[in-house]
PDB file of N, CA and C in Angstrom:
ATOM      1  N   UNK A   1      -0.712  12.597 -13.197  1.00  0.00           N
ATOM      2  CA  UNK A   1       0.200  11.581 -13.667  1.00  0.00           C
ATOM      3  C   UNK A   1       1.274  11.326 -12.623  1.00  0.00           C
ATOM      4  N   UNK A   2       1.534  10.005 -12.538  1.00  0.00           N
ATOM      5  CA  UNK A   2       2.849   9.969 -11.271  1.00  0.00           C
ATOM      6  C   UNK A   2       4.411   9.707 -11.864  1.00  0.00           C
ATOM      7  N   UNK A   3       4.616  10.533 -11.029  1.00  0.00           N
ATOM      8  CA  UNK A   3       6.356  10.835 -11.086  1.00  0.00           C
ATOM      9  C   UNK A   3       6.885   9.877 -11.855  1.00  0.00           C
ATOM     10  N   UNK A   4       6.775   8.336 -11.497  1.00  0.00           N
ATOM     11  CA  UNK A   4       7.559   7.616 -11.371  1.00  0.00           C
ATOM     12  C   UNK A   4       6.452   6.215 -11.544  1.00  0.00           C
ATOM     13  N   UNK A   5       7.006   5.044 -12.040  1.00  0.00           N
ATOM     14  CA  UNK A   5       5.948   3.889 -11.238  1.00  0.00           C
ATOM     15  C   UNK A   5       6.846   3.350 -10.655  1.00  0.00           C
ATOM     16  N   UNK A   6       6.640   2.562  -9.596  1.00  0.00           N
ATOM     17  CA  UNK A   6       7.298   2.421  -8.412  1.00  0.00           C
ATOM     18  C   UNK A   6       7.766   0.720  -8.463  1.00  0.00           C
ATOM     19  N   UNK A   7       8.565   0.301  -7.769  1.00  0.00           N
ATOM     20  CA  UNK A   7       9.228  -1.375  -7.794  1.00  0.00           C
ATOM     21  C   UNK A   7       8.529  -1.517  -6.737  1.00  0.00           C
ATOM     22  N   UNK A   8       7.306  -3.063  -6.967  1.00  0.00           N
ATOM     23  CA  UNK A   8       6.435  -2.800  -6.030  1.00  0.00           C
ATOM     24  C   UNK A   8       7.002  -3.374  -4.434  1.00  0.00           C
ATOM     25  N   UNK A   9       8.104  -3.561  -4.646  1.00  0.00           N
ATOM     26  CA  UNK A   9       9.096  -4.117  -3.454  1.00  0.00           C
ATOM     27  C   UNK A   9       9.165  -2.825  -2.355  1.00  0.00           C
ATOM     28  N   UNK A  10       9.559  -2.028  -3.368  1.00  0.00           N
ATOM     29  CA  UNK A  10      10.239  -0.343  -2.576  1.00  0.00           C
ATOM     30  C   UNK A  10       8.856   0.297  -2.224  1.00  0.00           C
ATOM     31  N   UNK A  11       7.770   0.338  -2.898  1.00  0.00           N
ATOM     32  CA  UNK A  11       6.702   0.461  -2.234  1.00  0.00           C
ATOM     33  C   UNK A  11       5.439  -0.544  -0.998  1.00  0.00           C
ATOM     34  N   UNK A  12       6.468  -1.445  -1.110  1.00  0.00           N
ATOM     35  CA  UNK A  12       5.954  -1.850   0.060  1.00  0.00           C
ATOM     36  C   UNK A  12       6.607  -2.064   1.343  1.00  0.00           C
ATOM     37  N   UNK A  13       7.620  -1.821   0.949  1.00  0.00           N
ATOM     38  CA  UNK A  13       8.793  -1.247   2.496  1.00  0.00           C
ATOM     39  C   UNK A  13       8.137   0.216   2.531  1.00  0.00           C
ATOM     40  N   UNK A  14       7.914   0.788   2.329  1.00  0.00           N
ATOM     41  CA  UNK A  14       7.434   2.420   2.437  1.00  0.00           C
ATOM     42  C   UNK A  14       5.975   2.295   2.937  1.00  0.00           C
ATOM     43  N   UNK A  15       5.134   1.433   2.596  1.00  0.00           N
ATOM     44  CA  UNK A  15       3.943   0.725   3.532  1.00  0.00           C
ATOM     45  C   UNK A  15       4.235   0.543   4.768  1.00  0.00           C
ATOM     46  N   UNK A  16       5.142  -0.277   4.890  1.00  0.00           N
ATOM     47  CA  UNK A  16       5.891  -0.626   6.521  1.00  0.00           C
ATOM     48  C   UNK A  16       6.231   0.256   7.292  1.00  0.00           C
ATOM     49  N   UNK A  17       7.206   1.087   6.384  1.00  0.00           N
ATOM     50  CA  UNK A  17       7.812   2.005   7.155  1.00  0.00           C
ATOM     51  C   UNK A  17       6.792   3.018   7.788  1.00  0.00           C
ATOM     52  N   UNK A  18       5.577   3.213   7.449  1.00  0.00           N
ATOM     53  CA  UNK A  18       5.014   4.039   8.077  1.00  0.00           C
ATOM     54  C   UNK A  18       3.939   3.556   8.729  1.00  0.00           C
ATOM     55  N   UNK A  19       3.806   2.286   8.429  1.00  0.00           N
ATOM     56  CA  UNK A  19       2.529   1.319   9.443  1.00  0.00           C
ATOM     57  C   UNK A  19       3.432  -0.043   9.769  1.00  0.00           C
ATOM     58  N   UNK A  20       4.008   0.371  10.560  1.00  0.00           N
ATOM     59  CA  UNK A  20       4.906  -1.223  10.800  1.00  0.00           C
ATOM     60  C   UNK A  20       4.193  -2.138  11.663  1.00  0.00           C
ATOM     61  N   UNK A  21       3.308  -2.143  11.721  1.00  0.00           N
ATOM     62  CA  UNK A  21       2.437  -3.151  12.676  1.00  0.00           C
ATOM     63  C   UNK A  21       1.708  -3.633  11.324  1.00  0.00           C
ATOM     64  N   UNK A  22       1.376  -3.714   9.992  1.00  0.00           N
ATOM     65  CA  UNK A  22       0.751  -3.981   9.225  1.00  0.00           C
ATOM     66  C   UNK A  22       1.192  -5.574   9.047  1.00  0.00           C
ATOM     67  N   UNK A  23       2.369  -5.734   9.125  1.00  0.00           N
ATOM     68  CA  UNK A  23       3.086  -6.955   8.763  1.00  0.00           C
ATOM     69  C   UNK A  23       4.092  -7.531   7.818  1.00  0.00           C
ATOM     70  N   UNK A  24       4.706  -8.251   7.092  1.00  0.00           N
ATOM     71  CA  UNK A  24       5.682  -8.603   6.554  1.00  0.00           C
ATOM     72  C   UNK A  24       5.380  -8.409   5.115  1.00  0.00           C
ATOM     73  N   UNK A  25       6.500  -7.609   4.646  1.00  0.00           N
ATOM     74  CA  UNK A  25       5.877  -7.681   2.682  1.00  0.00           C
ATOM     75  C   UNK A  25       6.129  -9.294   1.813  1.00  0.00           C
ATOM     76  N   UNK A  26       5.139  -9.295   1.520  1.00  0.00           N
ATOM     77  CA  UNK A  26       5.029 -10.626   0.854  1.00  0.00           C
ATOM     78  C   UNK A  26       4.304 -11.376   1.628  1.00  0.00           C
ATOM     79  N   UNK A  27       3.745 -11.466   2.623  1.00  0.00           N
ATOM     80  CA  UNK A  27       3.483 -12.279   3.498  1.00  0.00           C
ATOM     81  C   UNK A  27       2.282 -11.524   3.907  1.00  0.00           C
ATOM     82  N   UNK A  28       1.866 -10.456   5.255  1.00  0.00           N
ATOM     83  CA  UNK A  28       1.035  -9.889   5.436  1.00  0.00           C
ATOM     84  C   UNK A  28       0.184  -9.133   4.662  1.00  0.00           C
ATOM     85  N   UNK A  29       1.604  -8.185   4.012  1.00  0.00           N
ATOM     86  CA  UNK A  29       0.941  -7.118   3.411  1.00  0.00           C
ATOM     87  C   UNK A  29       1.530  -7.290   1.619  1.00  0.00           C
ATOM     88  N   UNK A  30       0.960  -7.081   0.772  1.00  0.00           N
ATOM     89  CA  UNK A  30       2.269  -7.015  -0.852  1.00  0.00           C
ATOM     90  C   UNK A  30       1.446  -6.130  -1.746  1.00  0.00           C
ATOM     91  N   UNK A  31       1.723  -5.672  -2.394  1.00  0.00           N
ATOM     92  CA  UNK A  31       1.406  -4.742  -3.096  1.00  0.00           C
ATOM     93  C   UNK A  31       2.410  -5.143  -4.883  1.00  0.00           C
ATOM     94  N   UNK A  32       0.792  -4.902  -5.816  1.00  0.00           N
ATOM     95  CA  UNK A  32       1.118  -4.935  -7.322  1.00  0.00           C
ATOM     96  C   UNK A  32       0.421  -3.977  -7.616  1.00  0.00           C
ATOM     97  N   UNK A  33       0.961  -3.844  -9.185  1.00  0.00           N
ATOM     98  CA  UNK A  33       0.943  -3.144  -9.638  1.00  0.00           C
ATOM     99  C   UNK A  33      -0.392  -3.087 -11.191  1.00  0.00           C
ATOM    100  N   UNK A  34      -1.232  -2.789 -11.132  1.00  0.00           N
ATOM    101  CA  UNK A  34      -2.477  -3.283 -12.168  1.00  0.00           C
ATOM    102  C   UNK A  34      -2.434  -1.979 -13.426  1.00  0.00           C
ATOM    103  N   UNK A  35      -2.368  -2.480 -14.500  1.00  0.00           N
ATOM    104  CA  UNK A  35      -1.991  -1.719 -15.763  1.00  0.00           C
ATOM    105  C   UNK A  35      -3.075  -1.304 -16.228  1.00  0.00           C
ATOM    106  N   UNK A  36      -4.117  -1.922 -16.211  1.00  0.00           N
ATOM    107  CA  UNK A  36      -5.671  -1.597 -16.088  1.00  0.00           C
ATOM    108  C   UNK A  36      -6.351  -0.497 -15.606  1.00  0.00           C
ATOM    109  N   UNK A  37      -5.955  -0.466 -14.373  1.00  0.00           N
ATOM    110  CA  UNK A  37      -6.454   0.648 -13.636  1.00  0.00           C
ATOM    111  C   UNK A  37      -5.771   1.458 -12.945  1.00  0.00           C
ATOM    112  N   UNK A  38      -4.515   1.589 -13.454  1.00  0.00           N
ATOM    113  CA  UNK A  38      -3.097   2.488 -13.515  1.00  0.00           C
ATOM    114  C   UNK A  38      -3.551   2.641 -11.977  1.00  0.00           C
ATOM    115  N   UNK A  39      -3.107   1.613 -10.911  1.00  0.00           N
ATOM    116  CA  UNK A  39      -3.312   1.930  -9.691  1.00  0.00           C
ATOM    117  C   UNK A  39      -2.136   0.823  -8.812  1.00  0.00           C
ATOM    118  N   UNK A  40      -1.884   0.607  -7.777  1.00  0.00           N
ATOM    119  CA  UNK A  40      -1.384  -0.185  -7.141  1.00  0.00           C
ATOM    120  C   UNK A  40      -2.257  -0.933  -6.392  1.00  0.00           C
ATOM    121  N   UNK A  41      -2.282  -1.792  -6.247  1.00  0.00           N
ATOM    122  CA  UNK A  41      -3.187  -3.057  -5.460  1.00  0.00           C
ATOM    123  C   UNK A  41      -2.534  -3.547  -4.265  1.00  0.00           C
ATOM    124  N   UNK A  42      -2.802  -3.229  -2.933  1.00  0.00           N
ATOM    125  CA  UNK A  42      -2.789  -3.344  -1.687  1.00  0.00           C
ATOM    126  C   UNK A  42      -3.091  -4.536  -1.559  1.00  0.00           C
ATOM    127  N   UNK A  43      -2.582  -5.580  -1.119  1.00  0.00           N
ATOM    128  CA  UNK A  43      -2.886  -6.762  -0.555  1.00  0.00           C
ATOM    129  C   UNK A  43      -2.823  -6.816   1.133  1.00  0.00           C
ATOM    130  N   UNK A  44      -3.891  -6.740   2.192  1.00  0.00           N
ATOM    131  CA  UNK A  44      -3.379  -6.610   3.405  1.00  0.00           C
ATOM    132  C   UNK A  44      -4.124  -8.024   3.696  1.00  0.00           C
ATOM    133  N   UNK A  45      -3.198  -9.028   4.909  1.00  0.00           N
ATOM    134  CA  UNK A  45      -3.812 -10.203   5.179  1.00  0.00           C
ATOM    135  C   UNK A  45      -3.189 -10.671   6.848  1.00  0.00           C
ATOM    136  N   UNK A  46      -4.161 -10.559   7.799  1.00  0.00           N
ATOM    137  CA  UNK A  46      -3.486 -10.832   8.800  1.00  0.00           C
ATOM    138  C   UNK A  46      -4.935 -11.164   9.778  1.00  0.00           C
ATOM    139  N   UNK A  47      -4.645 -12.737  10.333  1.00  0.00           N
ATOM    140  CA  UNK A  47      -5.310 -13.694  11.038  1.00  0.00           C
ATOM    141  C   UNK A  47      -6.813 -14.209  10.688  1.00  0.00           C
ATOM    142  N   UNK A  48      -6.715 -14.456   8.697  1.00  0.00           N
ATOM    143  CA  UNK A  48      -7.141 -15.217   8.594  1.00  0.00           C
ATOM    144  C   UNK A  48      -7.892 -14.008   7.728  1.00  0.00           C
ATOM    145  N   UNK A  49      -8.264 -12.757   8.031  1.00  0.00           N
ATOM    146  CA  UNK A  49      -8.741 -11.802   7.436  1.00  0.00           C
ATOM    147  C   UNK A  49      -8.011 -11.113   6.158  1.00  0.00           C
ATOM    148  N   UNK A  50      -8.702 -10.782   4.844  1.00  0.00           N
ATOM    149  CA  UNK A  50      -7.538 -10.141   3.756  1.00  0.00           C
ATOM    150  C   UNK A  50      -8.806  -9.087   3.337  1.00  0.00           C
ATOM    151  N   UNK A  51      -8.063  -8.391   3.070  1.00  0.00           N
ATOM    152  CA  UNK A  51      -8.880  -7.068   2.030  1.00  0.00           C
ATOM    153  C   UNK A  51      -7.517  -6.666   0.616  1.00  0.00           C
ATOM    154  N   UNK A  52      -8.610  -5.998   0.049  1.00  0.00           N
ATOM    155  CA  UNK A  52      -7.913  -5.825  -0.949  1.00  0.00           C
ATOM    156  C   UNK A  52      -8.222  -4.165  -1.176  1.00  0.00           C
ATOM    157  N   UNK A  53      -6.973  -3.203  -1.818  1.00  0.00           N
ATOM    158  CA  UNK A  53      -7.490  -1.750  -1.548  1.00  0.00           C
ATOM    159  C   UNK A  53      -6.433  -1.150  -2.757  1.00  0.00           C
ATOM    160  N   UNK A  54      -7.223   0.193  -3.607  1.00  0.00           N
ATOM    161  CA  UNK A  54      -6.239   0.660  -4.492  1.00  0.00           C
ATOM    162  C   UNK A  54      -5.590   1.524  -3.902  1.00  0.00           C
ATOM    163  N   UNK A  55      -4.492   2.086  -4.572  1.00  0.00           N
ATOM    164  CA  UNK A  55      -4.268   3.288  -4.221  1.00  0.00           C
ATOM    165  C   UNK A  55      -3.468   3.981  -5.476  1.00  0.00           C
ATOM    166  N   UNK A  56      -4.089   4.920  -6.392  1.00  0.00           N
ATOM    167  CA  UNK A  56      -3.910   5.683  -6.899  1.00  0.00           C
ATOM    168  C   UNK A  56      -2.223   5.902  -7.028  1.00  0.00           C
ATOM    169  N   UNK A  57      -1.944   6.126  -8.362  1.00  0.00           N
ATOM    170  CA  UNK A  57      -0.349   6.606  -8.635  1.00  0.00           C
ATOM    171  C   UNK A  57      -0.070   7.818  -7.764  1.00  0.00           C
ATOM    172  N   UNK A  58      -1.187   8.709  -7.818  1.00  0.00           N
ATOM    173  CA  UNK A  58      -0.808  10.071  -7.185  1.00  0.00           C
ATOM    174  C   UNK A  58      -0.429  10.066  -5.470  1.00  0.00           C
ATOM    175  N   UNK A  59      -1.352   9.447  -5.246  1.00  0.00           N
ATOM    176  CA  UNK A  59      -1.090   8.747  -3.698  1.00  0.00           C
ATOM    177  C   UNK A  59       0.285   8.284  -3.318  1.00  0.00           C
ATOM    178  N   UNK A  60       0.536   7.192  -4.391  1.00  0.00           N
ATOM    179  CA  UNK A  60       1.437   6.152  -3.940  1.00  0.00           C
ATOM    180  C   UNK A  60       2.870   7.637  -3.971  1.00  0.00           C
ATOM    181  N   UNK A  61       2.686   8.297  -5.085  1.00  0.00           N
ATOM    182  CA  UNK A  61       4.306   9.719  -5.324  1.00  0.00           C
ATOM    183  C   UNK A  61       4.117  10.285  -3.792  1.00  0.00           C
ATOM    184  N   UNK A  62       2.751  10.754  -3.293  1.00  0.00           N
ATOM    185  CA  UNK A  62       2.737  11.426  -1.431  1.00  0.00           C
ATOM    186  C   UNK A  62       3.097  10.425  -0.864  1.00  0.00           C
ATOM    187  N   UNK A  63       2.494   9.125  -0.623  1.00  0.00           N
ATOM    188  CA  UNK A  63       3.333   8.539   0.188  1.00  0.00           C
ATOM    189  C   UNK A  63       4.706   8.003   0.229  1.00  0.00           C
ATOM    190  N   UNK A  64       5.458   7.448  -1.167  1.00  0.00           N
ATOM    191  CA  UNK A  64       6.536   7.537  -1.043  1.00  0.00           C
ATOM    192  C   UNK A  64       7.083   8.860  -0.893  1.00  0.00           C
ATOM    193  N   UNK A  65       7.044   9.870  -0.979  1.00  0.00           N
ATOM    194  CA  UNK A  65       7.814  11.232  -0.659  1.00  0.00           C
ATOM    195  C   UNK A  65       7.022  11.512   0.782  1.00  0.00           C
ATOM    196  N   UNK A  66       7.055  10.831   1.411  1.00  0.00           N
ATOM    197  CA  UNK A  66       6.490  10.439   2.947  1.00  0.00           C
ATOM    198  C   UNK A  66       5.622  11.546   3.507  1.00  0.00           C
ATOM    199  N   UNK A  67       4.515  12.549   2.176  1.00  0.00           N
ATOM    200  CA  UNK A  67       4.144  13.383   2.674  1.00  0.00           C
ATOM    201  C   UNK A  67       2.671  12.939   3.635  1.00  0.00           C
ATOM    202  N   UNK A  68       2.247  11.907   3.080  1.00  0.00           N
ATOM    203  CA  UNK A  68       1.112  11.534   3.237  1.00  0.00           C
ATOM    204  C   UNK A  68       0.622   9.947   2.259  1.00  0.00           C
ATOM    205  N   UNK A  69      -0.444   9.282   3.512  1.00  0.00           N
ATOM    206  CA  UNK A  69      -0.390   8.340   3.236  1.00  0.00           C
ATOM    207  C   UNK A  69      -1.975   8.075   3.967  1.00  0.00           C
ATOM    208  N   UNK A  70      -2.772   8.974   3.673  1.00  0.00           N
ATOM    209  CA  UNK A  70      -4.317   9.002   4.318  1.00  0.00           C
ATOM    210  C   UNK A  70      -5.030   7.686   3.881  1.00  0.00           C
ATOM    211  N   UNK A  71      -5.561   7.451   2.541  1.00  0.00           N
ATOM    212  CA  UNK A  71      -6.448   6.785   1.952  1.00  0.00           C
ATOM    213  C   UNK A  71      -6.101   5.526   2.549  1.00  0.00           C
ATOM    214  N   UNK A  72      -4.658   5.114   2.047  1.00  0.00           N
ATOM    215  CA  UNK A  72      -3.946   3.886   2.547  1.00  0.00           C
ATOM    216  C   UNK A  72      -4.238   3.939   4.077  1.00  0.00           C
ATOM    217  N   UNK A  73      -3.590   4.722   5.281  1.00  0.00           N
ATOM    218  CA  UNK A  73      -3.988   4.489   6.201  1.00  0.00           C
ATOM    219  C   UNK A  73      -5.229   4.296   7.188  1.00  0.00           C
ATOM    220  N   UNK A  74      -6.551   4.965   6.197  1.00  0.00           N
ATOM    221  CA  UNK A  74      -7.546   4.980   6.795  1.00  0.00           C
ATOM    222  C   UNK A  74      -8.393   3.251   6.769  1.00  0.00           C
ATOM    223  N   UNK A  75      -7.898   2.593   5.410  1.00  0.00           N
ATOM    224  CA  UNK A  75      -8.502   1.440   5.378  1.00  0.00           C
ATOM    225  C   UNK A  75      -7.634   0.453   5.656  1.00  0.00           C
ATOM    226  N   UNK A  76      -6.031   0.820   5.989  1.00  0.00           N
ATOM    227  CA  UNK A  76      -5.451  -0.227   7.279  1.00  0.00           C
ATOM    228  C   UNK A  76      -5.973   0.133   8.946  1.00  0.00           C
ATOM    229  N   UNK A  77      -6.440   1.378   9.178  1.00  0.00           N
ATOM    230  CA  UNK A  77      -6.827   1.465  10.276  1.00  0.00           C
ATOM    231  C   UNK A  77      -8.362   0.059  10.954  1.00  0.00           C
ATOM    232  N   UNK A  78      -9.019   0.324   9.409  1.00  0.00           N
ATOM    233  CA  UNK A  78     -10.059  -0.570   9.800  1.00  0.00           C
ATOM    234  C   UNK A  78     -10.144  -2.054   9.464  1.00  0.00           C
ATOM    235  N   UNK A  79      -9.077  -2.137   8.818  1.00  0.00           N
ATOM    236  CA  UNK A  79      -8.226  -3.987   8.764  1.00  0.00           C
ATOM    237  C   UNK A  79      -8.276  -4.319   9.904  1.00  0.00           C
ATOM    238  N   UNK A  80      -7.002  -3.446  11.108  1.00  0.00           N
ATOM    239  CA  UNK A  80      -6.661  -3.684  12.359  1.00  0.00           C
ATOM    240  C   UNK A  80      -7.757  -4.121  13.408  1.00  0.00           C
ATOM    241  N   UNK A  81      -8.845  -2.905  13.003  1.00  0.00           N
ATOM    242  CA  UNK A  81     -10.186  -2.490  13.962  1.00  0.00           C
ATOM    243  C   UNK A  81     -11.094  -4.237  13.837  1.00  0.00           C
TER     244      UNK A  81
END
């Protein structure tokens, strides 16, 4: 269960802050919040390319407590790629 659910604003400056080449929140990158599948919804979109990616409540508590941020980073790694 996660800590907290998160303002999906403050979790997506915390996206940035640790992949700042990803791009602008609201714009590149934005992130919601889906009640459905008690998950956060990654929106990444940059040059014409978008994916879409969850990431788990439990995730989102490690990465905001900046311990870790794997899942998320492994499928912005291959956005970039």
């Amino acid at each position: 269960m996660s800590k907290k659910a998160y303002d999906n604003k403050e979790l997506c400056q915390k996206i940035k802050t640790i992949f700042p080449d990803v791009g602008e929140c609201g714009i590149d990158v934005d992130v919601e919040y889906d009640k459905e599948q008690k998950a956060y919804l990654v929106h990444l979109e940059k040059g014409g390319r978008k994916i879409k990616t969850h990431l788990e409540t439990k995730d989102a508590d490690l990465c905001m407590d900046g311990k870790q941020c794997v899942g998320l980073g492994i499928q912005i790694a291959q956005f970039r790629d």
